[in-house]
N, C-alpha and C. Protein backbone atom coordinates (compact mmCIF):
# COMPACT_ATOMS: atom_id res chain seq x y z
N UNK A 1 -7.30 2.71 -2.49
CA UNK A 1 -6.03 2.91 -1.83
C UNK A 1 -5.10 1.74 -2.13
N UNK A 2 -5.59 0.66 -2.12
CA UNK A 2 -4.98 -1.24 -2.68
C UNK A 2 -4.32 -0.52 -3.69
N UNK A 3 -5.34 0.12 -5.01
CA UNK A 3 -4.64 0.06 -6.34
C UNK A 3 -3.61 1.50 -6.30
N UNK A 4 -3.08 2.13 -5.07
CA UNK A 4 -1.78 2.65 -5.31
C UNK A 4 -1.18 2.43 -5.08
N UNK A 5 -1.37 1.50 -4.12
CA UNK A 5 0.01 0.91 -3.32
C UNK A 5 0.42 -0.05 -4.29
N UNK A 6 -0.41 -1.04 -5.16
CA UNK A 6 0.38 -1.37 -6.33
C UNK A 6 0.90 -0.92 -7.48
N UNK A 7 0.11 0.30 -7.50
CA UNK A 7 0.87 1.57 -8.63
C UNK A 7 2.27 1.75 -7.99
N UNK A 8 2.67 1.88 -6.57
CA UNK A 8 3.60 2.21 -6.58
C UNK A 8 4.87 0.99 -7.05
N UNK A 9 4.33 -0.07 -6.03
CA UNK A 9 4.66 -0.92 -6.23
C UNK A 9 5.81 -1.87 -7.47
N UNK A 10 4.44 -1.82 -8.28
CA UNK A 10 5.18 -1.30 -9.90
C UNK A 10 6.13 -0.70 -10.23
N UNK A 11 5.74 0.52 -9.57
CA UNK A 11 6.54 1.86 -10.00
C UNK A 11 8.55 1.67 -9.28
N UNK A 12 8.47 1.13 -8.07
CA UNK A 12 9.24 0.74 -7.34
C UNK A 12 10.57 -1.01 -8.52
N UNK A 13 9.54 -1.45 -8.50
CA UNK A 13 10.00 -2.99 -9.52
C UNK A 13 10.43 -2.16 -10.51
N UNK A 14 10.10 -1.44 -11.32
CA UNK A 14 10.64 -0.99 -13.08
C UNK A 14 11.95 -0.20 -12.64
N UNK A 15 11.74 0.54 -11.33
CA UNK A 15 12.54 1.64 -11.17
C UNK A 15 14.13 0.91 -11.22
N UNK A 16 13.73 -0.46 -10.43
CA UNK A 16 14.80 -1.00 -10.02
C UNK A 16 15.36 -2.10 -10.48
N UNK A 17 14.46 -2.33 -11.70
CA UNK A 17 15.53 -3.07 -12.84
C UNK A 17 16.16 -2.03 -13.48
N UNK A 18 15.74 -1.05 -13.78
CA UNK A 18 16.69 -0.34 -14.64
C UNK A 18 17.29 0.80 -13.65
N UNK A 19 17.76 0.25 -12.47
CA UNK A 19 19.09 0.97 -11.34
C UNK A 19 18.79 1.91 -10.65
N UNK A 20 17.39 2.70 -11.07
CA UNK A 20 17.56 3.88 -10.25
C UNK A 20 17.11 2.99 -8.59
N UNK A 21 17.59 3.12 -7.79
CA UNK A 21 17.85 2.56 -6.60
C UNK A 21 16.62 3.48 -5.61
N UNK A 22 17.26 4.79 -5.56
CA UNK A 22 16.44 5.83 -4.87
C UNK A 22 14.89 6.79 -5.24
N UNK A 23 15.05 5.87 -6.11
CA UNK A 23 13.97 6.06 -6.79
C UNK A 23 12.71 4.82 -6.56
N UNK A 24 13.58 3.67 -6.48
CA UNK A 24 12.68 2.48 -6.54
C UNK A 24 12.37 2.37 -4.57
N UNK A 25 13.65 2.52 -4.03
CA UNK A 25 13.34 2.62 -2.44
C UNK A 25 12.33 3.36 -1.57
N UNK A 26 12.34 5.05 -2.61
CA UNK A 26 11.29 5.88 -2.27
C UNK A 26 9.67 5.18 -2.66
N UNK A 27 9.65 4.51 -3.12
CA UNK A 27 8.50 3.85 -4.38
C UNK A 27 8.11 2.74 -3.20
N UNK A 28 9.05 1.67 -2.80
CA UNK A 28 8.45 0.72 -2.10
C UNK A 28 7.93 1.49 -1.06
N UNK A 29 8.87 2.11 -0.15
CA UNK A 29 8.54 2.53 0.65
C UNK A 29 6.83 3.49 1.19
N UNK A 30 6.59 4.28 -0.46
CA UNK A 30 5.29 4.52 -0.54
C UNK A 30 4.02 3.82 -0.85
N UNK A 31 4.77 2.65 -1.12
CA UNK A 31 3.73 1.41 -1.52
C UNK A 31 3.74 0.60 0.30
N UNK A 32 4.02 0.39 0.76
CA UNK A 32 4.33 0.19 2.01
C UNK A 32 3.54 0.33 3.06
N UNK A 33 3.74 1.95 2.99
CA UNK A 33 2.57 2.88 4.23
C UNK A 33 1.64 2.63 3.36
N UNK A 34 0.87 3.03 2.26
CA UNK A 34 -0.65 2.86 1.85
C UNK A 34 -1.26 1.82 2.16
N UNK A 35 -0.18 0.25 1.69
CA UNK A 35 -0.44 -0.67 2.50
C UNK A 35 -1.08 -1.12 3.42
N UNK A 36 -0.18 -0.46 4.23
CA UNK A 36 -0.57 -0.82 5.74
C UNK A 36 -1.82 0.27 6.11
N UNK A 37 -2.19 1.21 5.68
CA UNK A 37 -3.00 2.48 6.12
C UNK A 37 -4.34 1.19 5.59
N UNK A 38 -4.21 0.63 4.49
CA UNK A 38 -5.19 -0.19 3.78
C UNK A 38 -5.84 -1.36 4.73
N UNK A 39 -4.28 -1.59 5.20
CA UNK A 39 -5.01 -2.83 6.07
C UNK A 39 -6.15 -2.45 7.95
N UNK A 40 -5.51 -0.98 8.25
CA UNK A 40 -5.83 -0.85 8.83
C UNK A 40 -7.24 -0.34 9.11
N UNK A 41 -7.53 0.09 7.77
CA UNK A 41 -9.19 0.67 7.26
C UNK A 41 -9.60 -0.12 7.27
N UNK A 42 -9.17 -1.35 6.75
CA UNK A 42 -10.42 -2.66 6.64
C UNK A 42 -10.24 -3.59 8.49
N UNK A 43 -8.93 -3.44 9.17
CA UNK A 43 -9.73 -3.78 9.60
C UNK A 43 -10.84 -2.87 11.07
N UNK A 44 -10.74 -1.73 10.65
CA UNK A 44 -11.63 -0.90 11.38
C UNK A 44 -12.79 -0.82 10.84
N UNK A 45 -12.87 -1.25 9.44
CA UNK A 45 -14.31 -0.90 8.72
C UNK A 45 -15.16 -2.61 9.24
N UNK A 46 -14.75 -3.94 9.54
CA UNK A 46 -14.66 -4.84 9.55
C UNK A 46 -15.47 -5.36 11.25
N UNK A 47 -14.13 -4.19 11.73
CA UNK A 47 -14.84 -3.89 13.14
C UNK A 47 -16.26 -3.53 13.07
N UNK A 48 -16.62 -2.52 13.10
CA UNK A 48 -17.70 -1.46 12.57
C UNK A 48 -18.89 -2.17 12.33
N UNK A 49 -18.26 -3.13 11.26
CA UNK A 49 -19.60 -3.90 10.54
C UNK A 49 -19.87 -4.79 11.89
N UNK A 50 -19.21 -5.54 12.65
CA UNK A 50 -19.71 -6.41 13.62
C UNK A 50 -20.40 -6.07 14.30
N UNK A 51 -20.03 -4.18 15.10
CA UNK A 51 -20.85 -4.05 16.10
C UNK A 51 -22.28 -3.09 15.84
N UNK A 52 -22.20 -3.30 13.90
CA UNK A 52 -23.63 -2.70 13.83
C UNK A 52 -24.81 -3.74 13.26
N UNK A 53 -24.09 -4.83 13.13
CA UNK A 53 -24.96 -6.16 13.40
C UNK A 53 -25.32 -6.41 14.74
N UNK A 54 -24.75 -6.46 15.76
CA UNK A 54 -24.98 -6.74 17.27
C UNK A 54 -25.90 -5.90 17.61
């Protein structure tokens, strides 16, 4: 999920050197939420792991 959100990422940076604007905004923006969906798996998976050591 990491490596789309920097696919988009990417995808977002190229868009927006060469102007397309709404194109690159839609792009961060989808790099963004995966992001964050990313951070929130780890840290629920993170959780998880603690309380199946305990």
């Amino acid at each position: 999920m990491l490596y789309y959100a920097l696919v988009f990422m990417v995808i977002a940076i190229v868009a927006g050197l060469f102007g397309f604007g709404g194109i690159a905004g839609a792009s961060a923006g989808i790099a963004q939420i995966l992001f964050f969906i990313f951070l929130a798996l780890l840290v629920i998976s993170l959780i998880a792991g603690l309380f199946r050591r305990a």
